[in-house]
PDB file of N, CA and C in Angstrom:
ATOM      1  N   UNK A   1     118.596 -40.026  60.587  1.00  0.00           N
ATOM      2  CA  UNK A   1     118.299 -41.422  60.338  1.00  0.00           C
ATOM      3  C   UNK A   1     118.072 -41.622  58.844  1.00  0.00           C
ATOM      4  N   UNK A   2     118.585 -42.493  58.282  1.00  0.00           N
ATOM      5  CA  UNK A   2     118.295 -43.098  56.689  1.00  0.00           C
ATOM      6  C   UNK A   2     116.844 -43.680  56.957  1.00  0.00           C
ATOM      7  N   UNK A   3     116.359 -43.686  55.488  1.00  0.00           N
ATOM      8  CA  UNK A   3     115.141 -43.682  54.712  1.00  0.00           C
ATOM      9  C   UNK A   3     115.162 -45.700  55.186  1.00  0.00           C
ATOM     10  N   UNK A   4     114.598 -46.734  55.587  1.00  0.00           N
ATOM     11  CA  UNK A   4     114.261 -47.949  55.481  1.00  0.00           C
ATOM     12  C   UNK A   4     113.727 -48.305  54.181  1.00  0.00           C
ATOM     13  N   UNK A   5     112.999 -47.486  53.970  1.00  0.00           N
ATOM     14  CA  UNK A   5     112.160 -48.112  52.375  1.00  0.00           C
ATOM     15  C   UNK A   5     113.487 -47.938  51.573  1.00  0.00           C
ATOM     16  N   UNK A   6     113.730 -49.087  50.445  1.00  0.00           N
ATOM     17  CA  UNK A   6     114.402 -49.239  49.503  1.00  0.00           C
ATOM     18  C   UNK A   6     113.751 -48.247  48.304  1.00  0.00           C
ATOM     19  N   UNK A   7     114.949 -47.348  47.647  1.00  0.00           N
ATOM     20  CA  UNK A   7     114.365 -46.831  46.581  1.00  0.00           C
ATOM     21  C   UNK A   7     114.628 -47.335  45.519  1.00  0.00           C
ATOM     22  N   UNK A   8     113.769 -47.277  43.869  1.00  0.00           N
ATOM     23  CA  UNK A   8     114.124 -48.311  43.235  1.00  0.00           C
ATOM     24  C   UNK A   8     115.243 -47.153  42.310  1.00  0.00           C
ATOM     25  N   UNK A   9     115.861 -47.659  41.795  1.00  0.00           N
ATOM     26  CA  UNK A   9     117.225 -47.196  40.945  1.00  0.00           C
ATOM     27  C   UNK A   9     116.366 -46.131  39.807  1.00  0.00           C
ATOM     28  N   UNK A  10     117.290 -44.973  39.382  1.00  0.00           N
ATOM     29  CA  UNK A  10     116.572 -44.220  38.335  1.00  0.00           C
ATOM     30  C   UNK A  10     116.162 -45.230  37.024  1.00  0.00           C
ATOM     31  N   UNK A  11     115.492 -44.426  36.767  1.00  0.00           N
ATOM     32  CA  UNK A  11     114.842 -44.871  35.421  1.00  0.00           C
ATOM     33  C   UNK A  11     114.228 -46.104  35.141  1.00  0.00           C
ATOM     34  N   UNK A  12     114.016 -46.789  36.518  1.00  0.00           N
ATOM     35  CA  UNK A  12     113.055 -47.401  36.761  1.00  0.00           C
ATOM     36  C   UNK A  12     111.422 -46.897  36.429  1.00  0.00           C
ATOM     37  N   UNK A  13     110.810 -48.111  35.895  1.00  0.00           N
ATOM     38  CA  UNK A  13     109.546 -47.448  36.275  1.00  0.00           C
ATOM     39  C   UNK A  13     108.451 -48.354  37.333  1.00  0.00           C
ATOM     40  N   UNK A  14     107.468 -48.085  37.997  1.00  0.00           N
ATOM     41  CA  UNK A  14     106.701 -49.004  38.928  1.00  0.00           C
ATOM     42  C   UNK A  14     105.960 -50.018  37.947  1.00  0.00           C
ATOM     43  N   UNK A  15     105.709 -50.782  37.639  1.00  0.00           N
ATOM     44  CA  UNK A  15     104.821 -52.136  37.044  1.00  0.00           C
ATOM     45  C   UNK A  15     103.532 -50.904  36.666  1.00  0.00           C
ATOM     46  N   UNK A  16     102.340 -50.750  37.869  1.00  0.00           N
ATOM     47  CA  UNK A  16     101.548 -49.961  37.619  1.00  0.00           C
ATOM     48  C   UNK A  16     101.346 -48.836  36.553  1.00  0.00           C
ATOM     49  N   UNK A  17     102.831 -48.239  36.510  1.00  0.00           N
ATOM     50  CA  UNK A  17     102.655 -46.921  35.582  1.00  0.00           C
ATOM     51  C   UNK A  17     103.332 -47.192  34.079  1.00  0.00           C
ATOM     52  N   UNK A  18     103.988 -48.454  34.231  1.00  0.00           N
ATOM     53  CA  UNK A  18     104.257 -49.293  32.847  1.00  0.00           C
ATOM     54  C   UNK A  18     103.005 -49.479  32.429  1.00  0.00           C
ATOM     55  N   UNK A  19     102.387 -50.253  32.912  1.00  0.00           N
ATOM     56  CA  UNK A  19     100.720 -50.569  32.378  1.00  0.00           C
ATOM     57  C   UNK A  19     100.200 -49.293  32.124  1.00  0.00           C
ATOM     58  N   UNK A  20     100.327 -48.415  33.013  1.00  0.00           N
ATOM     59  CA  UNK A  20      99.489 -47.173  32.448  1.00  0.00           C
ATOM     60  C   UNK A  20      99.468 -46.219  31.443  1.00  0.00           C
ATOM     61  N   UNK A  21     101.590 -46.607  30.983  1.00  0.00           N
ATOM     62  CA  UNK A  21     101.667 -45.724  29.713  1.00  0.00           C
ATOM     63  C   UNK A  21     101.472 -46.565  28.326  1.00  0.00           C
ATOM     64  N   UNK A  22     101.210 -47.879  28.641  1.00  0.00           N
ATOM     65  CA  UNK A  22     101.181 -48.910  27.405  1.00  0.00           C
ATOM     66  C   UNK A  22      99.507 -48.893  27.320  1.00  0.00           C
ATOM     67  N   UNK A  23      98.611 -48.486  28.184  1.00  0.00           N
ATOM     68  CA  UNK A  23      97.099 -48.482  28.090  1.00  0.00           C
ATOM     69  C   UNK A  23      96.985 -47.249  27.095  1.00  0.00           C
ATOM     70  N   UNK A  24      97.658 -46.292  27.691  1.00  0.00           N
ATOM     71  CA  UNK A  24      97.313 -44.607  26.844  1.00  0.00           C
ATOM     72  C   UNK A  24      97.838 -45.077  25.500  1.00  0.00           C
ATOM     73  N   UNK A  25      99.361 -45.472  25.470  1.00  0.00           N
ATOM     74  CA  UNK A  25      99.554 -45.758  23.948  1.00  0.00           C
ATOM     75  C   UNK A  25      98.807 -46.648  23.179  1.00  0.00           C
ATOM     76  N   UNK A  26      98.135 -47.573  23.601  1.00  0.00           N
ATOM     77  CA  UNK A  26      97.105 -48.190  22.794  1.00  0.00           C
ATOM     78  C   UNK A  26      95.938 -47.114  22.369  1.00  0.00           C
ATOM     79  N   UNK A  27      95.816 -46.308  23.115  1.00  0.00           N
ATOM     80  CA  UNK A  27      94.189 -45.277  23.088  1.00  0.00           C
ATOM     81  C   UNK A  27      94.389 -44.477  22.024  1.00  0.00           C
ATOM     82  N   UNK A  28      95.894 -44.252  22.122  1.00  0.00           N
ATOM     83  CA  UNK A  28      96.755 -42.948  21.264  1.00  0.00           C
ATOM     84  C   UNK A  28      96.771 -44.032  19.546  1.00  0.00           C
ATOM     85  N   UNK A  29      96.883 -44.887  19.058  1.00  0.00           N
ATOM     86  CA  UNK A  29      97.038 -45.748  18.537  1.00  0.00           C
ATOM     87  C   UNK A  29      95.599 -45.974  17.527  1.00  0.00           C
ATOM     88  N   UNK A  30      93.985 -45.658  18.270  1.00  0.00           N
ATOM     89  CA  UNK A  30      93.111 -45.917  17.729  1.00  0.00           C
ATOM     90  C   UNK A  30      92.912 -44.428  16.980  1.00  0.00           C
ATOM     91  N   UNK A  31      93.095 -43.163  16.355  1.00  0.00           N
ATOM     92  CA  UNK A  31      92.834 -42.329  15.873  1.00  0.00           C
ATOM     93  C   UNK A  31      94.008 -42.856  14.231  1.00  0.00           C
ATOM     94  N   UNK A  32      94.843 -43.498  14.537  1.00  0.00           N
ATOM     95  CA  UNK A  32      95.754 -44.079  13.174  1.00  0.00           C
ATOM     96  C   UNK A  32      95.054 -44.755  12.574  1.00  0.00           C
ATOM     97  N   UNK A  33      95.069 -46.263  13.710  1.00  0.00           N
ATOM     98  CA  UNK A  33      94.037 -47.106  12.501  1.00  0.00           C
ATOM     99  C   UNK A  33      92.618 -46.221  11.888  1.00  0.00           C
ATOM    100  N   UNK A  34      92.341 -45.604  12.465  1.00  0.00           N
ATOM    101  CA  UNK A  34      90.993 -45.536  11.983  1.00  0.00           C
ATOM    102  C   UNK A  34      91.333 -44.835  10.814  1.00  0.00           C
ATOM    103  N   UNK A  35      92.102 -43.742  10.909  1.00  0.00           N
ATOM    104  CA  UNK A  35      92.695 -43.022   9.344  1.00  0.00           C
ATOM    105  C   UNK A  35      93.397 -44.136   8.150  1.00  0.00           C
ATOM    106  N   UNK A  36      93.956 -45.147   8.992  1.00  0.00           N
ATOM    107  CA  UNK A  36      93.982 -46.176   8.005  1.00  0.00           C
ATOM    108  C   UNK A  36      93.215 -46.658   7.484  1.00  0.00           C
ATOM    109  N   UNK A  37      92.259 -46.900   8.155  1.00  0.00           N
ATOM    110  CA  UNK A  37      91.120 -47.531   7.188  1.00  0.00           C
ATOM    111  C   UNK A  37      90.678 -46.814   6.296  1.00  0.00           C
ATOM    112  N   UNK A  38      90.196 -45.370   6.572  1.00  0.00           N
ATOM    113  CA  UNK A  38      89.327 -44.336   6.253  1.00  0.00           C
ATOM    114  C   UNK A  38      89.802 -44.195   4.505  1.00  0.00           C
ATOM    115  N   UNK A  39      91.979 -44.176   5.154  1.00  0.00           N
ATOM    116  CA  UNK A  39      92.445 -43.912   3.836  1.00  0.00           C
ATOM    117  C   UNK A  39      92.535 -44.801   2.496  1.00  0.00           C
ATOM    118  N   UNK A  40      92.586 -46.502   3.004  1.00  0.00           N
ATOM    119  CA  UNK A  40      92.380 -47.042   1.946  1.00  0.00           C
ATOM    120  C   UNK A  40      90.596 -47.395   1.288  1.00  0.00           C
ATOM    121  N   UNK A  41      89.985 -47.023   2.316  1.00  0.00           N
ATOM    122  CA  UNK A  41      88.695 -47.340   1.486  1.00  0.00           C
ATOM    123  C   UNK A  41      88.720 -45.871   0.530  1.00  0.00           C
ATOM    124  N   UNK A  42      89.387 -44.880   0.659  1.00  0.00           N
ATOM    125  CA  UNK A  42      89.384 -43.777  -0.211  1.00  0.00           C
ATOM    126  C   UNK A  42      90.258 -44.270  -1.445  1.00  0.00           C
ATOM    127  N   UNK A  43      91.191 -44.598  -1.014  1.00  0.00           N
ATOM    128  CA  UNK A  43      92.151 -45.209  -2.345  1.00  0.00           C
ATOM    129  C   UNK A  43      91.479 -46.126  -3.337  1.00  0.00           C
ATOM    130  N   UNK A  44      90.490 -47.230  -2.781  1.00  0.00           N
ATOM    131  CA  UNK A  44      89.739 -48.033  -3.768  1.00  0.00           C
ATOM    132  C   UNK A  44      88.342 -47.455  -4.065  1.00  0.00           C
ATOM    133  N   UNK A  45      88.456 -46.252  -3.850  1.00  0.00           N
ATOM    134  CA  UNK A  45      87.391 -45.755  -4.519  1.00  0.00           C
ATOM    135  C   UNK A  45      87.094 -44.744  -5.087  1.00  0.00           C
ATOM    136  N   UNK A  46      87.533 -44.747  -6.601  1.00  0.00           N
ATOM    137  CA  UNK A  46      87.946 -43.650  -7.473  1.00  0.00           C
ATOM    138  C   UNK A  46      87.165 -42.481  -7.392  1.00  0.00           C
ATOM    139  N   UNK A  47      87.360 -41.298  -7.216  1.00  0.00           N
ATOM    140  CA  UNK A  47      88.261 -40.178  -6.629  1.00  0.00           C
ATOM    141  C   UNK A  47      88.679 -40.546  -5.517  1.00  0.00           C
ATOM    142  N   UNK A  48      87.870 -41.114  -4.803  1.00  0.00           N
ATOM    143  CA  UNK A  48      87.567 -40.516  -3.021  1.00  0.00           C
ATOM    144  C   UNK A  48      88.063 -39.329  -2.510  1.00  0.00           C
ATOM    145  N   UNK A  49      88.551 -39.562  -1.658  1.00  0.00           N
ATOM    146  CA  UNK A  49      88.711 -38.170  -0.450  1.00  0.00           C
ATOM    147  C   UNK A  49      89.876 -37.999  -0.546  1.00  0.00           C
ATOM    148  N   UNK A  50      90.895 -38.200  -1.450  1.00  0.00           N
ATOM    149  CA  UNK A  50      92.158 -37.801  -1.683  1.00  0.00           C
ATOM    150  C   UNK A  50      91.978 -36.396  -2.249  1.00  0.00           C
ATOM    151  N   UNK A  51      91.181 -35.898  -2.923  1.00  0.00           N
ATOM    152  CA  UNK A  51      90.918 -34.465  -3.309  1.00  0.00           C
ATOM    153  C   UNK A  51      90.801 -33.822  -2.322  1.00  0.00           C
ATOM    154  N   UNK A  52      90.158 -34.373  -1.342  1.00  0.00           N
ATOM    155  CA  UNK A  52      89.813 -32.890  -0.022  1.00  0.00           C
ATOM    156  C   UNK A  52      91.451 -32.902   0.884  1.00  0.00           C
ATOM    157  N   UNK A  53      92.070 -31.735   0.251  1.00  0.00           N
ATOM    158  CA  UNK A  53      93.553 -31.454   1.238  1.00  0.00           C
ATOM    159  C   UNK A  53      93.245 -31.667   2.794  1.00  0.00           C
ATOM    160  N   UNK A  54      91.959 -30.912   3.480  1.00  0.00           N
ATOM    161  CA  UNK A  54      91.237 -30.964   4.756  1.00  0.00           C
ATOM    162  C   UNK A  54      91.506 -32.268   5.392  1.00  0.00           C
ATOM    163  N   UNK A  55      90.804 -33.310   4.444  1.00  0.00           N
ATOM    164  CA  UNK A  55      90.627 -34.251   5.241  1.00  0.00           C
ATOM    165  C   UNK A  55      92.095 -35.709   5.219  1.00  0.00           C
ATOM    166  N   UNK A  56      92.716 -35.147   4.283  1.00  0.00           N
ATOM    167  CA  UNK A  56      94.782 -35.345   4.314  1.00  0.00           C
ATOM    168  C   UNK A  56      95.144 -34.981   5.501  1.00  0.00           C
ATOM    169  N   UNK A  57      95.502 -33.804   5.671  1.00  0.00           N
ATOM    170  CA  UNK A  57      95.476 -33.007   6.657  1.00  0.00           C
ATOM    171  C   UNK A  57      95.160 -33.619   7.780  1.00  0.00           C
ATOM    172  N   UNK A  58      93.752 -34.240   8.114  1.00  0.00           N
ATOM    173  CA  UNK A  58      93.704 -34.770   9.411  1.00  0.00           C
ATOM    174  C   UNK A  58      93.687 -36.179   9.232  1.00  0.00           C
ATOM    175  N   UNK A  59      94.069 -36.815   8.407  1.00  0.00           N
ATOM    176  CA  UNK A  59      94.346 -38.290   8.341  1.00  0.00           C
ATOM    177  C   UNK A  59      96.342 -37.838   8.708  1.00  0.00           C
ATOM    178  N   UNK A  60      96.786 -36.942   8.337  1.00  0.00           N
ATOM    179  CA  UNK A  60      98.550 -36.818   8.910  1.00  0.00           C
ATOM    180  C   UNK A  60      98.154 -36.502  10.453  1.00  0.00           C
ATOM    181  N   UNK A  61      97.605 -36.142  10.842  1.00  0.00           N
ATOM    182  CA  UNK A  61      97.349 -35.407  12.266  1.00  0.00           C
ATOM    183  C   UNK A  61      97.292 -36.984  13.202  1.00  0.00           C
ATOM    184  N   UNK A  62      96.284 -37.569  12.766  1.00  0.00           N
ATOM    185  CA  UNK A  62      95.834 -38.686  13.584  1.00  0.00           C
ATOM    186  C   UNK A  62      97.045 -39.777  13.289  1.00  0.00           C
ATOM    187  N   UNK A  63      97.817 -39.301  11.846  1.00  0.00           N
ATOM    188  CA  UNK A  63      98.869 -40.602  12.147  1.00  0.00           C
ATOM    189  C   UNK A  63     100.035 -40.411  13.086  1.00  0.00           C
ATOM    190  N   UNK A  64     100.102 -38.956  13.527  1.00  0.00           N
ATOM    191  CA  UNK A  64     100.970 -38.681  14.036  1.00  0.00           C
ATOM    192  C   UNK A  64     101.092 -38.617  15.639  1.00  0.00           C
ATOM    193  N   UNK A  65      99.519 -38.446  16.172  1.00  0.00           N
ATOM    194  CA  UNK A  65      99.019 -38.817  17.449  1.00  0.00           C
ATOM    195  C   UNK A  65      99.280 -40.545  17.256  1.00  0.00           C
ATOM    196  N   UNK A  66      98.860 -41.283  16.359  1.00  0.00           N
ATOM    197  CA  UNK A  66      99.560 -42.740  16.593  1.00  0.00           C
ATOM    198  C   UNK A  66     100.796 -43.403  16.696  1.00  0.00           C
ATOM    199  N   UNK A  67     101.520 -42.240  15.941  1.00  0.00           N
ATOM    200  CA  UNK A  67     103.241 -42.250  16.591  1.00  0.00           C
ATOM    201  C   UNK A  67     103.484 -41.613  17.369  1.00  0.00           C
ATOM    202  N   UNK A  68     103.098 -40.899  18.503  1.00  0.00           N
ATOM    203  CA  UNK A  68     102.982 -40.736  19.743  1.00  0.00           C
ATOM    204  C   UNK A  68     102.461 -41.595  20.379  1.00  0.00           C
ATOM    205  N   UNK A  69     101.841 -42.863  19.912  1.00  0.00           N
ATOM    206  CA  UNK A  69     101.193 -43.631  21.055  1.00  0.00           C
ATOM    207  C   UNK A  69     102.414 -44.378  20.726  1.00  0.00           C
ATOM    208  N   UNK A  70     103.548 -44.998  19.884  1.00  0.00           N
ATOM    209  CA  UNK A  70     103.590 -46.174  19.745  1.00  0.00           C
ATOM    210  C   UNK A  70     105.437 -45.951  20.147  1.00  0.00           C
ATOM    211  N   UNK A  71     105.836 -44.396  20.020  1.00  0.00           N
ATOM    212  CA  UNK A  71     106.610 -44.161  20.832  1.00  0.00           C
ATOM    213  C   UNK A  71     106.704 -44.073  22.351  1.00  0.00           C
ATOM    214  N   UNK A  72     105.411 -43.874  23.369  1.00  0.00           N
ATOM    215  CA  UNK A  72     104.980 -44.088  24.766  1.00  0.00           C
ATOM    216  C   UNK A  72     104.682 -45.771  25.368  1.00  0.00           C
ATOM    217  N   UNK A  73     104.351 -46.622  23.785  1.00  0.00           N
ATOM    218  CA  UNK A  73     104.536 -48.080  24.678  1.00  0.00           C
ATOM    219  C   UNK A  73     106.233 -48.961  24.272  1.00  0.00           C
ATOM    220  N   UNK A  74     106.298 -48.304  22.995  1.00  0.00           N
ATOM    221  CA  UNK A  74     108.156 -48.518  23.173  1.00  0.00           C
ATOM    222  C   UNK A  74     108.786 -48.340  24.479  1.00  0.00           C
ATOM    223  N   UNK A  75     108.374 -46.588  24.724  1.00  0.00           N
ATOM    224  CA  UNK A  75     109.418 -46.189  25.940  1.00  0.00           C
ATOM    225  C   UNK A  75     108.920 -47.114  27.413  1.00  0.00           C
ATOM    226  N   UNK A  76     107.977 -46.995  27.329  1.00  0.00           N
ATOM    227  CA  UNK A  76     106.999 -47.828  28.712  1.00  0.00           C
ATOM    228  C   UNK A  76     107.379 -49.287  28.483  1.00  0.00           C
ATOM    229  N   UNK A  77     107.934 -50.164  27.593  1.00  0.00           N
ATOM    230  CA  UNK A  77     108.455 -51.521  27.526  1.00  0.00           C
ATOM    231  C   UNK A  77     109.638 -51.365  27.734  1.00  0.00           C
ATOM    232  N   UNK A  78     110.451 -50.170  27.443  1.00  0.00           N
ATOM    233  CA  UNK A  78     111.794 -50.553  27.681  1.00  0.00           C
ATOM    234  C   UNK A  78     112.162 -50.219  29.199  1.00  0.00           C
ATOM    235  N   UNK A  79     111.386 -49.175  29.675  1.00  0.00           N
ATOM    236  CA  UNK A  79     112.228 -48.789  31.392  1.00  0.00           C
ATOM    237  C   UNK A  79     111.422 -50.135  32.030  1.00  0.00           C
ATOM    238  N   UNK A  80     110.433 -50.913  31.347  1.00  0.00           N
ATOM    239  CA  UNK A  80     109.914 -51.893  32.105  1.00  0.00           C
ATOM    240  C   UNK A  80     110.782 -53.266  32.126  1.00  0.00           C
ATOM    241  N   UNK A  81     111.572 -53.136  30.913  1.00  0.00           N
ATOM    242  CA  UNK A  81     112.397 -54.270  31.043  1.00  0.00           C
ATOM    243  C   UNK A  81     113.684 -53.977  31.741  1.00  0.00           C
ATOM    244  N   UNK A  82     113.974 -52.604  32.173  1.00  0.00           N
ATOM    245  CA  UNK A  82     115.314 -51.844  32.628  1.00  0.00           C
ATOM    246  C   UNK A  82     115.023 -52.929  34.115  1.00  0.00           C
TER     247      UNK A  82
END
């Protein structure tokens, strides 16, 4: 006997788990801004924290967890509009 429930076409995604990967990419998203900020109040304030390589280092880290968030609500908008 065939399946009654309709399956939805690949690369679909459910509504629910659209929302759920556009929630994480927002979460993924707050470790950037915050290095954004962090980094220009360092920039207007002669030296600042541009000397410590360390804390470069994890201002690239956190921007890069924010392009991981902002590549997961791209992808999560587009199979949502598929």
């Amino acid at each position: 006997m065939s399946d009654p429930r309709p399956q939805p076409p690949r690369g679909e995604v459910p509504v629910w788990l659209g929302v759920l990967m556009i929630l994480i990419g927002v979460i993924l998203l707050l470790p950037g801004v915050c290095a954004a900020v962090f980094a220009v109040g360092s920039a207007l304030n002669p030296p600042g924290l541009f000397r410590d390589s360390q804390i470069v280092l994890l201002w690239f880290v956190c921007f890069a967890i924010a392009g991981g968030g902002i590549a997961l609500i791209r992808l999560a908008v587009r199979r949502l509009r598929a």
